[in-house]
Protein backbone atom coordinates (compact mmCIF):
# COMPACT_ATOMS: atom_id res chain seq x y z
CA UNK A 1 -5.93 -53.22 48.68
CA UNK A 2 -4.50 -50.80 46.37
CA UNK A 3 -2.70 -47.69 47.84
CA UNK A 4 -1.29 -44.93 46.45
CA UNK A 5 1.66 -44.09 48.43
CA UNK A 6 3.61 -40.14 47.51
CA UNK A 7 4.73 -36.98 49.03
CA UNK A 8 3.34 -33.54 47.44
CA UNK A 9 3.52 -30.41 48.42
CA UNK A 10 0.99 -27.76 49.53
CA UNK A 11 0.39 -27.01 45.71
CA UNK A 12 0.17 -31.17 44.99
CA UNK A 13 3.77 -30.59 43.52
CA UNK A 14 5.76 -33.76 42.81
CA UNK A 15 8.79 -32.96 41.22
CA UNK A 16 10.89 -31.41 38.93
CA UNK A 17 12.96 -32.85 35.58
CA UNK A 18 12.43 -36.30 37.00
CA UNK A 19 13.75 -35.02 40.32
CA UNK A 20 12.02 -34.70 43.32
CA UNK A 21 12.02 -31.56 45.15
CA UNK A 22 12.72 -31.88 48.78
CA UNK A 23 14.72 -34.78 51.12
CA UNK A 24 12.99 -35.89 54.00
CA UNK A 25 14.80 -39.11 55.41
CA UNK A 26 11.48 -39.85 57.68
CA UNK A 27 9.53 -40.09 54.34
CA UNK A 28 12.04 -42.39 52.85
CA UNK A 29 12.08 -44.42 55.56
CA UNK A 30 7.79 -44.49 55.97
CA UNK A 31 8.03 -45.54 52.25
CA UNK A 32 10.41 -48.16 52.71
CA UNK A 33 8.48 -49.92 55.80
CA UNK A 34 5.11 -49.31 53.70
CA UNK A 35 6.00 -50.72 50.37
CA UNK A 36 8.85 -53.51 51.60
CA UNK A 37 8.18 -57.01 49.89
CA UNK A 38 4.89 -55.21 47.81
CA UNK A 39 4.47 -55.03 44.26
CA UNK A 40 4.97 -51.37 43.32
CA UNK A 41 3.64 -50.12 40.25
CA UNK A 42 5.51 -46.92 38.56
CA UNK A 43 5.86 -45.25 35.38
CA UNK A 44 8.80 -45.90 33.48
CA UNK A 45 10.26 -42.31 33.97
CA UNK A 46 9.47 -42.56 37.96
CA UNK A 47 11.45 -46.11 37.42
CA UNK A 48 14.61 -44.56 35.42
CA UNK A 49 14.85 -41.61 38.09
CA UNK A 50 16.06 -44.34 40.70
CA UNK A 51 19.92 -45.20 40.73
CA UNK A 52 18.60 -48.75 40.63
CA UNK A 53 15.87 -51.15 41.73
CA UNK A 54 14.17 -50.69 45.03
CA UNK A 55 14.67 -53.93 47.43
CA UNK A 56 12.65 -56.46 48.05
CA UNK A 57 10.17 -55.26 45.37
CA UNK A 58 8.78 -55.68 42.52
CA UNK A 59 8.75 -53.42 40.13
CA UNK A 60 5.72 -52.78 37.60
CA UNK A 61 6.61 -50.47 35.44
CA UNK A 62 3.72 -49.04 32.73
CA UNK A 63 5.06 -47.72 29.54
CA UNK A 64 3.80 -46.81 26.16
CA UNK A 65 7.41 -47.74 24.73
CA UNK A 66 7.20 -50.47 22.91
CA UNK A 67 9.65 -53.27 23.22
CA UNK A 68 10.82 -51.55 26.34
CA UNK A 69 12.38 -54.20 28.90
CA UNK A 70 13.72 -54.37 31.95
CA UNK A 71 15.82 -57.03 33.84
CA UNK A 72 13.54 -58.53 36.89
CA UNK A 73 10.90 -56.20 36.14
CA UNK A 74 7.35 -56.68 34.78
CA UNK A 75 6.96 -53.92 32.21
CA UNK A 76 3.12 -53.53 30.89
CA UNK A 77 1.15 -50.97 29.02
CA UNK A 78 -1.67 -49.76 31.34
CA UNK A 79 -2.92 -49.56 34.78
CA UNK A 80 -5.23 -52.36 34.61
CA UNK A 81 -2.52 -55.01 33.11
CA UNK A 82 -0.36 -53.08 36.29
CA UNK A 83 -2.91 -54.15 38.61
CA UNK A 84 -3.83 -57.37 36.63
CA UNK A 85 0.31 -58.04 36.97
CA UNK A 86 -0.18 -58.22 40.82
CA UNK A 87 -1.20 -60.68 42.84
CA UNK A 88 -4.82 -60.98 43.84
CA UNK A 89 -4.44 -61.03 47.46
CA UNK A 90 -1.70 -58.97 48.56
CA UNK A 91 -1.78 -55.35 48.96
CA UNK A 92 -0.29 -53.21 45.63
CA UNK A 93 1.45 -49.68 46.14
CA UNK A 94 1.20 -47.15 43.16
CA UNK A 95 4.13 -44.91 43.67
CA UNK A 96 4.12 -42.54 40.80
CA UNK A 97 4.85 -40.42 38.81
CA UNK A 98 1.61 -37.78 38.22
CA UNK A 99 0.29 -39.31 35.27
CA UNK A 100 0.46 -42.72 37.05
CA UNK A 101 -0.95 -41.26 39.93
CA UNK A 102 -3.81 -40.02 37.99
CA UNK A 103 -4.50 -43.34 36.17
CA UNK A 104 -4.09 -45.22 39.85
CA UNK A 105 -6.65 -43.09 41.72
CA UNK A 106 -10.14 -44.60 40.52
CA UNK A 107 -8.87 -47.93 41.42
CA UNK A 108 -7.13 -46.75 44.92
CA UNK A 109 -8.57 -47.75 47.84
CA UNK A 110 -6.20 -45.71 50.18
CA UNK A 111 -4.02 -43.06 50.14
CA UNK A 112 -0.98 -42.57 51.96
CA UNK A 113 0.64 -39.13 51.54
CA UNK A 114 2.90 -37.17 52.80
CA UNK A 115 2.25 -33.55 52.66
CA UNK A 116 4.93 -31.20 52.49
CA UNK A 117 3.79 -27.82 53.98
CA UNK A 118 5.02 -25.49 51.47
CA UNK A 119 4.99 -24.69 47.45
CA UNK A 120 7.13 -25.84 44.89
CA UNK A 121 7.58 -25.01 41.19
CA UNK A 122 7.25 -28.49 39.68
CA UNK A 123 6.63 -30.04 36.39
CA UNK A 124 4.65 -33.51 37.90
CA UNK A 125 1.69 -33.02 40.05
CA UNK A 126 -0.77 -35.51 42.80
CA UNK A 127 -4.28 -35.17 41.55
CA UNK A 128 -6.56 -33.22 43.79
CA UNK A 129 -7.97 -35.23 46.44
CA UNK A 130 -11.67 -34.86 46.34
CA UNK A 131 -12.80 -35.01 49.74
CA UNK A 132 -16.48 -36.45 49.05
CA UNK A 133 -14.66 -39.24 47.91
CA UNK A 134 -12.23 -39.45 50.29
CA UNK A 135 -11.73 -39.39 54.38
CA UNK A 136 -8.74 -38.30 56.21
CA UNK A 137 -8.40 -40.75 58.92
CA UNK A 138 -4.59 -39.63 60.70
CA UNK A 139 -2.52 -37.20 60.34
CA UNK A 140 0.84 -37.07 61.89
CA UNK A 141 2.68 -33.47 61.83
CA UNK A 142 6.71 -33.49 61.95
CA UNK A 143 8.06 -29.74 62.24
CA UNK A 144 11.18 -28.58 60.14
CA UNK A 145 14.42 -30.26 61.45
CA UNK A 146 18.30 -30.59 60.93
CA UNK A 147 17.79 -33.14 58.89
CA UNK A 148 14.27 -32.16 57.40
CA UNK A 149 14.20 -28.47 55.62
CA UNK A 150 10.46 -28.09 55.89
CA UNK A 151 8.11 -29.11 57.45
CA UNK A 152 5.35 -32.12 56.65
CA UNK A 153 2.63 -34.40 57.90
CA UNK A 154 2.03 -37.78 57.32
CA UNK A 155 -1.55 -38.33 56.21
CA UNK A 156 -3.76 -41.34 55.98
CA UNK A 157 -7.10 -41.62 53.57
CA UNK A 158 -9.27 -44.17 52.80
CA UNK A 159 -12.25 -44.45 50.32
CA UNK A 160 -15.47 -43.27 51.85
């Protein structure tokens, strides 16, 4: 299973200068559980915004630079050598950026996304989610908190 795994906002906005836009623990955490000992497959910029590695992943990271390495990492040159990278039978996480997103969603099989319920000015967007294609199958809300600024849902697709 492939998944595509991100949190946009009302207006499918990512994120910002290769920031994201909003800090919801509860997301971080729902990522963490989801993509835990998975093969995650980024873009390079997605990869460079992190402080360092993720955990007890591994990181695919697609890139049109050539020569570009990285310690521990498989580094490839499109989406299908990503998903050719990967082993056959476990389940693979695409975790961004927007172009990577975009490149990711004709092979997805799910989509796990956490909408934020407002509006962002952004510079990286989540493709629209065509819903003839696609079926919303949960949907957990979480109001605004002291620890969460806004509110957001936590929604499940799958492929129809």
């Amino acid at each position: 299973m492939i998944t595509l795994i991100a949190a946009a906002a009302e207006n499918n906005a990512l994120g910002k200068d290769n920031a994201m836009l909003w800090h919801l623990p509860d997301d971080f955490k729902r990522f963490k559980e989801i993509t835990t000992g998975h093969h995650i497959i980024m873009g390079r910029k997605t990869f460079e915004s992190f402080p360092k590695p993720l955990p007890n992943r591994t990181h695919v990271i697609i890139t049109r630079q050539k020569g570009y390495t990285q310690e521990g990492c498989i580094v490839v040159d499109s989406m299908e050598n990503a998903i050719a990278a990967c082993p056959k039978e476990e389940d693979i996480f695409i975790i961004g950026g927007g172009e990577i997103y975009n490149l990711g969603m004709p092979f997805a099989d799910i989509i796990e996304l956490t909408r934020v319920h407002e509006s962002f000015e952004a510079d990286a967007f989540f493709p629209e989610i065509n819903r003839n294609e696609w079926e919303l199958i949960s949907e957990e809300y979480h109001p605004a908190d002291e620890k969460h600024k806004v509110d957001f849902s936590f929604q499940t697709f799958t492929r129809k």
